[in-house]
Protein backbone atom coordinates (compact mmCIF):
# COMPACT_ATOMS: atom_id res chain seq x y z
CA UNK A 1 0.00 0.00 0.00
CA UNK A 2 0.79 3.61 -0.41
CA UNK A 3 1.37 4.81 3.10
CA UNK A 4 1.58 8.19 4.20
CA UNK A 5 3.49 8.46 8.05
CA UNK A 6 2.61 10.95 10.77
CA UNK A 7 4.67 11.54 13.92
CA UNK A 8 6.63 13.48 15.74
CA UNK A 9 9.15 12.37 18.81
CA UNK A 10 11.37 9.82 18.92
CA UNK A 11 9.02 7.18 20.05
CA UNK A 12 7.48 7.63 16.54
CA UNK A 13 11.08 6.19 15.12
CA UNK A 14 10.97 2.72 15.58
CA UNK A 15 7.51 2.32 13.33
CA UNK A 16 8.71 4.39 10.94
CA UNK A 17 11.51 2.03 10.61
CA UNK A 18 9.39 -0.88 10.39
CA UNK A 19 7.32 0.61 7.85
CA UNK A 20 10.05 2.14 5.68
CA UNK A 21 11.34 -1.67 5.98
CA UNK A 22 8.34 -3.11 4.93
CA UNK A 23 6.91 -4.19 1.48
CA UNK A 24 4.20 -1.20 1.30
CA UNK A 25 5.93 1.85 0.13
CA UNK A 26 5.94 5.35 2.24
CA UNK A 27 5.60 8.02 -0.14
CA UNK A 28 5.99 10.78 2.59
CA UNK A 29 6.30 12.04 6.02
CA UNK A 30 4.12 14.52 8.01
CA UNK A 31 5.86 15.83 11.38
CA UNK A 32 5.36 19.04 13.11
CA UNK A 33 7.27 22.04 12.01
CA UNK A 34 10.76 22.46 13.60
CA UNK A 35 10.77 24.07 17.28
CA UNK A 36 13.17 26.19 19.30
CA UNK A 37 14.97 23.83 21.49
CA UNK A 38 18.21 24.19 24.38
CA UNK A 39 19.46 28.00 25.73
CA UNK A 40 19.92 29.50 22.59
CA UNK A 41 16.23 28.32 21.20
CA UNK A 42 17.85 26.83 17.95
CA UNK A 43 15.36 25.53 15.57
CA UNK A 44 15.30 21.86 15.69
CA UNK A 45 13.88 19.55 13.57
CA UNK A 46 11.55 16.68 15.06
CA UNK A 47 13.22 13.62 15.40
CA UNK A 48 11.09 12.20 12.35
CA UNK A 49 12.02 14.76 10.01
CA UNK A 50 15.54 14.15 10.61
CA UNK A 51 14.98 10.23 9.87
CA UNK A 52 12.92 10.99 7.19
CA UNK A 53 15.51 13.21 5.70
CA UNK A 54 18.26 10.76 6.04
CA UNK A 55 16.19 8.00 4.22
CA UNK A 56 15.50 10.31 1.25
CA UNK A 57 11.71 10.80 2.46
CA UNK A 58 9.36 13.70 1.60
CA UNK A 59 8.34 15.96 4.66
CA UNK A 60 5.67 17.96 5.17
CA UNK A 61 5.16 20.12 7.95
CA UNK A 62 1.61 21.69 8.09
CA UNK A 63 0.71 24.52 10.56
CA UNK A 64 -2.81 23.15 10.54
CA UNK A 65 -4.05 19.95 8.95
CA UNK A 66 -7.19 21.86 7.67
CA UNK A 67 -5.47 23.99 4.94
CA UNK A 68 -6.80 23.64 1.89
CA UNK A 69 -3.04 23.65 0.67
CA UNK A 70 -2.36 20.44 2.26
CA UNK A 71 -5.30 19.03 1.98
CA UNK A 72 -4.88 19.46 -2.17
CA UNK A 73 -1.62 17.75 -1.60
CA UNK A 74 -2.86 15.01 0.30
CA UNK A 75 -5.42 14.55 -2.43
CA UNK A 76 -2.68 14.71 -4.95
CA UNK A 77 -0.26 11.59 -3.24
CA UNK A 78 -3.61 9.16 -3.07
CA UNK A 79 -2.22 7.24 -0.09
CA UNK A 80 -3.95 4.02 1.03
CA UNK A 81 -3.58 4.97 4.28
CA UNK A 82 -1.89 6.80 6.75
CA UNK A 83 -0.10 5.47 10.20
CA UNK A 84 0.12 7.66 12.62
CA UNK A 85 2.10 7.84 15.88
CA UNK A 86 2.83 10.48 18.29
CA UNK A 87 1.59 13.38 15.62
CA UNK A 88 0.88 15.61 18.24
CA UNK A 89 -2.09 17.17 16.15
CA UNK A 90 -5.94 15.96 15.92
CA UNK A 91 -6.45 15.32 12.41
CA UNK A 92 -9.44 17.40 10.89
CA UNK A 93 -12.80 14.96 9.22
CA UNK A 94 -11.63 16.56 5.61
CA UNK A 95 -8.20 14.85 5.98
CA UNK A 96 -9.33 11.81 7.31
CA UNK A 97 -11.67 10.96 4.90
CA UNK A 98 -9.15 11.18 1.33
CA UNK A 99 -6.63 8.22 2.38
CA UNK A 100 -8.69 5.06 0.75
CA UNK A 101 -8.36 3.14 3.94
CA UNK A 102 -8.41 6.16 6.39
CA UNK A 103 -5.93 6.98 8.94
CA UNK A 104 -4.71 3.98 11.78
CA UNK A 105 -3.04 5.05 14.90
CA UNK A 106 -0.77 3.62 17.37
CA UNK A 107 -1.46 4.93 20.70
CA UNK A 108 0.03 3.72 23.89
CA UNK A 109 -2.84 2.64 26.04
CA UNK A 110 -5.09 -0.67 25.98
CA UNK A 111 -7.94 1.63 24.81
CA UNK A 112 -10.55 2.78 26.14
CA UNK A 113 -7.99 3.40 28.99
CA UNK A 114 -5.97 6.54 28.79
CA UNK A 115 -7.81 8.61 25.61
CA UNK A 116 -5.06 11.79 25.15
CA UNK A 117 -1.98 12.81 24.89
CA UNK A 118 -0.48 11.31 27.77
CA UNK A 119 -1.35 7.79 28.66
CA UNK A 120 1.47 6.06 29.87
CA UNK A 121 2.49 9.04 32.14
CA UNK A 122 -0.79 8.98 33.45
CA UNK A 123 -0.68 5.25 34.24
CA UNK A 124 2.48 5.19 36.20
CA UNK A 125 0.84 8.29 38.29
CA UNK A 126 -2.00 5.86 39.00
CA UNK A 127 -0.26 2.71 39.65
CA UNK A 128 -1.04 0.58 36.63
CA UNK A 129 0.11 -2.69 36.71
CA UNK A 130 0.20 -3.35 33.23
CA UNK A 131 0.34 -1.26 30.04
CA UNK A 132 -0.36 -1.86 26.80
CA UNK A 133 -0.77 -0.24 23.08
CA UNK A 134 -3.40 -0.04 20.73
CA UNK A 135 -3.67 0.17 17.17
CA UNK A 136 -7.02 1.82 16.15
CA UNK A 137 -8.87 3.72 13.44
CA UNK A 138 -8.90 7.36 13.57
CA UNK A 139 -12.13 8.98 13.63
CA UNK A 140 -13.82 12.64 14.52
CA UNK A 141 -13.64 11.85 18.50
CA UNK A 142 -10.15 11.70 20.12
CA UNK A 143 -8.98 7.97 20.39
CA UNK A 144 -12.28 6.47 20.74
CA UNK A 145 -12.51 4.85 16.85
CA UNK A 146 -12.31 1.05 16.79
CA UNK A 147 -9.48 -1.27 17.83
CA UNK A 148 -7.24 -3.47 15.10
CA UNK A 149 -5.09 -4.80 17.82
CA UNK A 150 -3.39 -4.79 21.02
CA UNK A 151 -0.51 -5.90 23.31
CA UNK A 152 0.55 -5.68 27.07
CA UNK A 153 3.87 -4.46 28.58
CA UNK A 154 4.52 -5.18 32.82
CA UNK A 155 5.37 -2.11 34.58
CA UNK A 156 8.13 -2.89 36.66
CA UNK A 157 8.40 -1.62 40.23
CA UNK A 158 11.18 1.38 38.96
CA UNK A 159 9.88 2.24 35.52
CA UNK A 160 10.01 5.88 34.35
CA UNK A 161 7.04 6.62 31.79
CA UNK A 162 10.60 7.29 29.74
CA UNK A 163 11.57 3.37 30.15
CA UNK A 164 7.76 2.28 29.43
CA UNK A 165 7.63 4.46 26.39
CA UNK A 166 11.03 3.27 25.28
CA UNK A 167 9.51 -0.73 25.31
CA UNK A 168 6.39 0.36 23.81
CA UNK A 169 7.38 1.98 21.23
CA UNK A 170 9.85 -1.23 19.95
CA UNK A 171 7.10 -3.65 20.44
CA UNK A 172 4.41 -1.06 19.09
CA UNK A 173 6.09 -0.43 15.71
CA UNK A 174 5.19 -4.24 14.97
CA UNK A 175 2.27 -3.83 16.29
CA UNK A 176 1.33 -1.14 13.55
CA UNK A 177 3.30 -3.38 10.89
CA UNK A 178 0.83 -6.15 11.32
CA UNK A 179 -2.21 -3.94 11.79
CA UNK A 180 -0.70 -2.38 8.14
CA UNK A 181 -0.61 -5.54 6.82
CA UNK A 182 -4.19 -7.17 8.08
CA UNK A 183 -5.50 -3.88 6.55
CA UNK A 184 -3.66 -4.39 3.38
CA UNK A 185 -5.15 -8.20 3.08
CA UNK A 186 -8.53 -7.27 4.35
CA UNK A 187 -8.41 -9.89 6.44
CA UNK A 188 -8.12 -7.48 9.59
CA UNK A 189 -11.52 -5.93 11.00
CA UNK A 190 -11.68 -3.02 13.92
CA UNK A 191 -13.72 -3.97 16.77
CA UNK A 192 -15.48 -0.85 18.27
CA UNK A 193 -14.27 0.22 22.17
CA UNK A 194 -16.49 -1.37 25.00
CA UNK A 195 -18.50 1.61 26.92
CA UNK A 196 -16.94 0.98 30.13
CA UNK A 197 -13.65 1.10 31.32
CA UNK A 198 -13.11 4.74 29.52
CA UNK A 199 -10.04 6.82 31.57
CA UNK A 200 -8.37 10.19 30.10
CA UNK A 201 -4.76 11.62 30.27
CA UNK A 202 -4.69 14.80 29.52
CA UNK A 203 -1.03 16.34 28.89
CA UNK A 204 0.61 16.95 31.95
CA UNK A 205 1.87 20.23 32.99
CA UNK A 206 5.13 21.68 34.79
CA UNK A 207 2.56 22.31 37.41
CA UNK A 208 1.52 18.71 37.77
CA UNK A 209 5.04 17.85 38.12
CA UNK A 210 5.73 19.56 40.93
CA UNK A 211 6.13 17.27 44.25
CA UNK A 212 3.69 17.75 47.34
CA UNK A 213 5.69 16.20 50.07
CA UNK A 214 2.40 16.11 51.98
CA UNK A 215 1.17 13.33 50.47
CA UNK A 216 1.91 9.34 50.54
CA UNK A 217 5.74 7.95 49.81
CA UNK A 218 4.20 5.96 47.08
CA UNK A 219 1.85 8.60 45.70
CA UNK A 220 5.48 10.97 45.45
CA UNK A 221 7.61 7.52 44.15
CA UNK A 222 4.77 7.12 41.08
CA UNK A 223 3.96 10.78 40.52
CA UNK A 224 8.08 11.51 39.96
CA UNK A 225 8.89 8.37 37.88
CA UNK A 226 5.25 9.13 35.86
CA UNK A 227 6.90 13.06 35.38
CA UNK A 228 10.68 11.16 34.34
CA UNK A 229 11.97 12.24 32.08
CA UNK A 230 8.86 14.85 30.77
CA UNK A 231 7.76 17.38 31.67
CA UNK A 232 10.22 16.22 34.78
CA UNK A 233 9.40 16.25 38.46
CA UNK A 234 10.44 19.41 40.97
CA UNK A 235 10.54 20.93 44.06
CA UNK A 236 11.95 23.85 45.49
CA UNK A 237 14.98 24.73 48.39
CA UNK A 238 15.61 27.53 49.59
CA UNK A 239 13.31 29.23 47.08
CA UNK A 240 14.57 27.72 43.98
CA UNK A 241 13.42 25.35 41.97
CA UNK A 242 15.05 21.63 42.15
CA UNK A 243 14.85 19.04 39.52
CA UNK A 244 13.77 15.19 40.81
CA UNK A 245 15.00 12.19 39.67
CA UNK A 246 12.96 8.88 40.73
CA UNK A 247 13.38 8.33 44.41
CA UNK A 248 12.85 4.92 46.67
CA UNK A 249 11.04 4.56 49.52
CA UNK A 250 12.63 3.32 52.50
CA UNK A 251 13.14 0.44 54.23
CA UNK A 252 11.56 0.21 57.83
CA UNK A 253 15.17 -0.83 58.97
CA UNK A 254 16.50 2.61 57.46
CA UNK A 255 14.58 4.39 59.58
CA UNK A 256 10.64 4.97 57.06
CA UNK A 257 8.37 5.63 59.96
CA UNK A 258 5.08 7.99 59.86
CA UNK A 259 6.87 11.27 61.38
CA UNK A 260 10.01 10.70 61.73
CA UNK A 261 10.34 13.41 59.71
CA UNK A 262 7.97 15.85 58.57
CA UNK A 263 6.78 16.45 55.04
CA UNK A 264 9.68 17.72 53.13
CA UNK A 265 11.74 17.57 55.94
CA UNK A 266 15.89 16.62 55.11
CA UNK A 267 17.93 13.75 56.57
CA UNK A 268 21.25 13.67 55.68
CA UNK A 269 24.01 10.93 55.84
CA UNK A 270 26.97 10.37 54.46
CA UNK A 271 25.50 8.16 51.79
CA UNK A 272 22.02 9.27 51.53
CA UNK A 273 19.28 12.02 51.94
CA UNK A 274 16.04 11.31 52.76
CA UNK A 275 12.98 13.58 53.01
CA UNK A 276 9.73 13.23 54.54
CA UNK A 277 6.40 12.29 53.73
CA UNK A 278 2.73 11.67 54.94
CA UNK A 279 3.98 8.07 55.52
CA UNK A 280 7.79 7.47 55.88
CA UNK A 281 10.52 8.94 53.94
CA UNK A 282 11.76 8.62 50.08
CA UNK A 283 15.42 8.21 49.47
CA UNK A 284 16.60 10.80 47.10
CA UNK A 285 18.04 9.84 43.83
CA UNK A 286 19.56 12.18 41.65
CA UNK A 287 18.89 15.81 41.88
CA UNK A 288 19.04 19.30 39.39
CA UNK A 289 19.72 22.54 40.69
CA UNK A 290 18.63 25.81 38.87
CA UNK A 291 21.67 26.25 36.58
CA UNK A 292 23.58 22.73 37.27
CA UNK A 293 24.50 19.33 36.22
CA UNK A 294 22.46 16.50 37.48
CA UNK A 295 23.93 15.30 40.36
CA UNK A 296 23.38 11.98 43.26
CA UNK A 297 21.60 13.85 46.09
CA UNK A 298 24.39 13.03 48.78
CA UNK A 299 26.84 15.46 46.70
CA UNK A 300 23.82 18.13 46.46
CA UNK A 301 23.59 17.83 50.25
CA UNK A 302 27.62 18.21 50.70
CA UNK A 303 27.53 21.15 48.42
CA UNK A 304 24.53 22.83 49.61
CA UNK A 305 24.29 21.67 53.71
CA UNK A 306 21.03 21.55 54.73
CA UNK A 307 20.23 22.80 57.88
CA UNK A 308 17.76 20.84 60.75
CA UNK A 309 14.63 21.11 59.98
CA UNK A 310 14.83 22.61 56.05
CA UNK A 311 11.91 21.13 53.80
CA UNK A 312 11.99 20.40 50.13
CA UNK A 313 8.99 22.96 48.68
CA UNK A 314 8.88 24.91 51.90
């Protein structure tokens, strides 16, 4: 088939790949237009308009899918259909209804759980056991058009939404290869969404990453590692913000009794820091001042010397 791609970020790259290495043919790229990135707000190009550029791809970069300029184009290229994954834009009724088979997405829930732009985040936050991705048909409502196919990842007791999105996006790229292929033979048929069971995940904010040491060890453990690497959990000492790398809860033995220390509150050994919670207290991992490297939290503390009784987001 004639496949036109759509994605953005890197976890877009491994389908790509697969479909690039495939026996339909992709006769273009659509990505989002290159952003400012780093201090100096360089324009970078998304990570699959670099790919597609290095395997001799057409790009096109649309401000909005609704132009009648792209949608002539579209016209023009008479794909068979068009993967998406990771776009980043919803994809207007006139432009999903010229590809002859439509528009398929990968998204990385086990739909209906997690509709938006943010699923697996969203799942770590909330403790999910097990993950999954979807590949779907696009329609007018966002991710709620039927299901080609599925398939289930573990979430392991340290995984960052980073690591989960990392796995998911390897074993989702065949995912979409398959659900390409079932489409191609007709042998593959969508089966709409059950009613119930329907969860949303909104993108998360720089505000939702920040850290209320108030609440539960294991609410603070899931809520960081759901925030790792973006948008990227924080805090603030001594009035400035601090950067938060995944943390572990302590051990009874090392001392993780309700208030021993207070919420926020510093510990400091020679090996480890530990701050406070509603419940017992989180060993700090790495840490980001405003301004600095990444660092282990004992060197922050040597550098920086907490006093008794200082709080992280005091």
């Amino acid at each position: 088939m004639r496949l036109i791609f759509a994605g953005t970020p890197e976890v877009a790259l491994p389908s790509l790949n697969a479909l690039v290495g495939s026996a339909h043919e992709v006769v273009a790229v659509i990505t989002r237009p290159d952003a400012p990135s780093g201090r100096g707000r360089r324009m970078v190009p998304s990570p699959v308009k670099a790919r597609a550029m290095e395997l001799g791809i057409e790009v096109w970069e649309p401000l909005r899918l609704k132009d009648p300029d792209f949608l002539d184009r579209l016209s023009a290229a008479a794909p068979d259909l068009c993967p998406v994954v990771a776009y980043g834009n919803l994809i207007p009724q006139a432009a999903l209804d010229l590809p002859r088979q439509g528009w398929v997405n990968l998204h990385f829930s086990l739909l209906p759980a997690w509709r938006g732009a943010a699923p697996v985040q969203h799942a770590v936050i909330s403790g999910d056991q097990i993950i999954g991705a979807s590949t779907f048909q696009i329609e007018a409502g966002l991710d709620t058009g039927p299901v080609f196919g599925t398939l289930t990842e573990t979430v392991r007791p340290t995984d960052t939404s980073g690591d989960l999105l990392g796995r998911l996006a390897d074993a989702g790229a065949g995912l979409l290869l398959a659900t390409v292929d079932g489409i191609a033979s007709g042998e593959l048929v969508a089966v709409p969404q059950p009613a119930e069971g329907v969860s949303h995940a909104p993108k998360l904010t720089v505000e939702d990453a920040r850290i209320d040491f108030a609440l539960p060890a294991m609410a603070i453990d899931r809520r960081i590692r759901g925030c790792t690497p973006a948008p990227g959990a924080w805090t603030t000492f001594r009035g400035e913000r601090l950067k938060l790398g995944p943390v572990t809860i302590a051990a009874v033995g090392e001392g993780a009794v309700a208030g021993s220390l207070a919420p926020g509150e510093l510990r400091v050994t020679k090996s480890q820091v530990e701050a406070g919670t509603a419940t017992g207290p989180v060993v700090l991992g790495q840490l980001q001042a405003l301004g600095k490297k990444p660092m282990p939290a004992a060197d922050w503390a040597r550098g920086i010397r907490p006093g008794p009784g200082e709080r992280l987001g005091a």
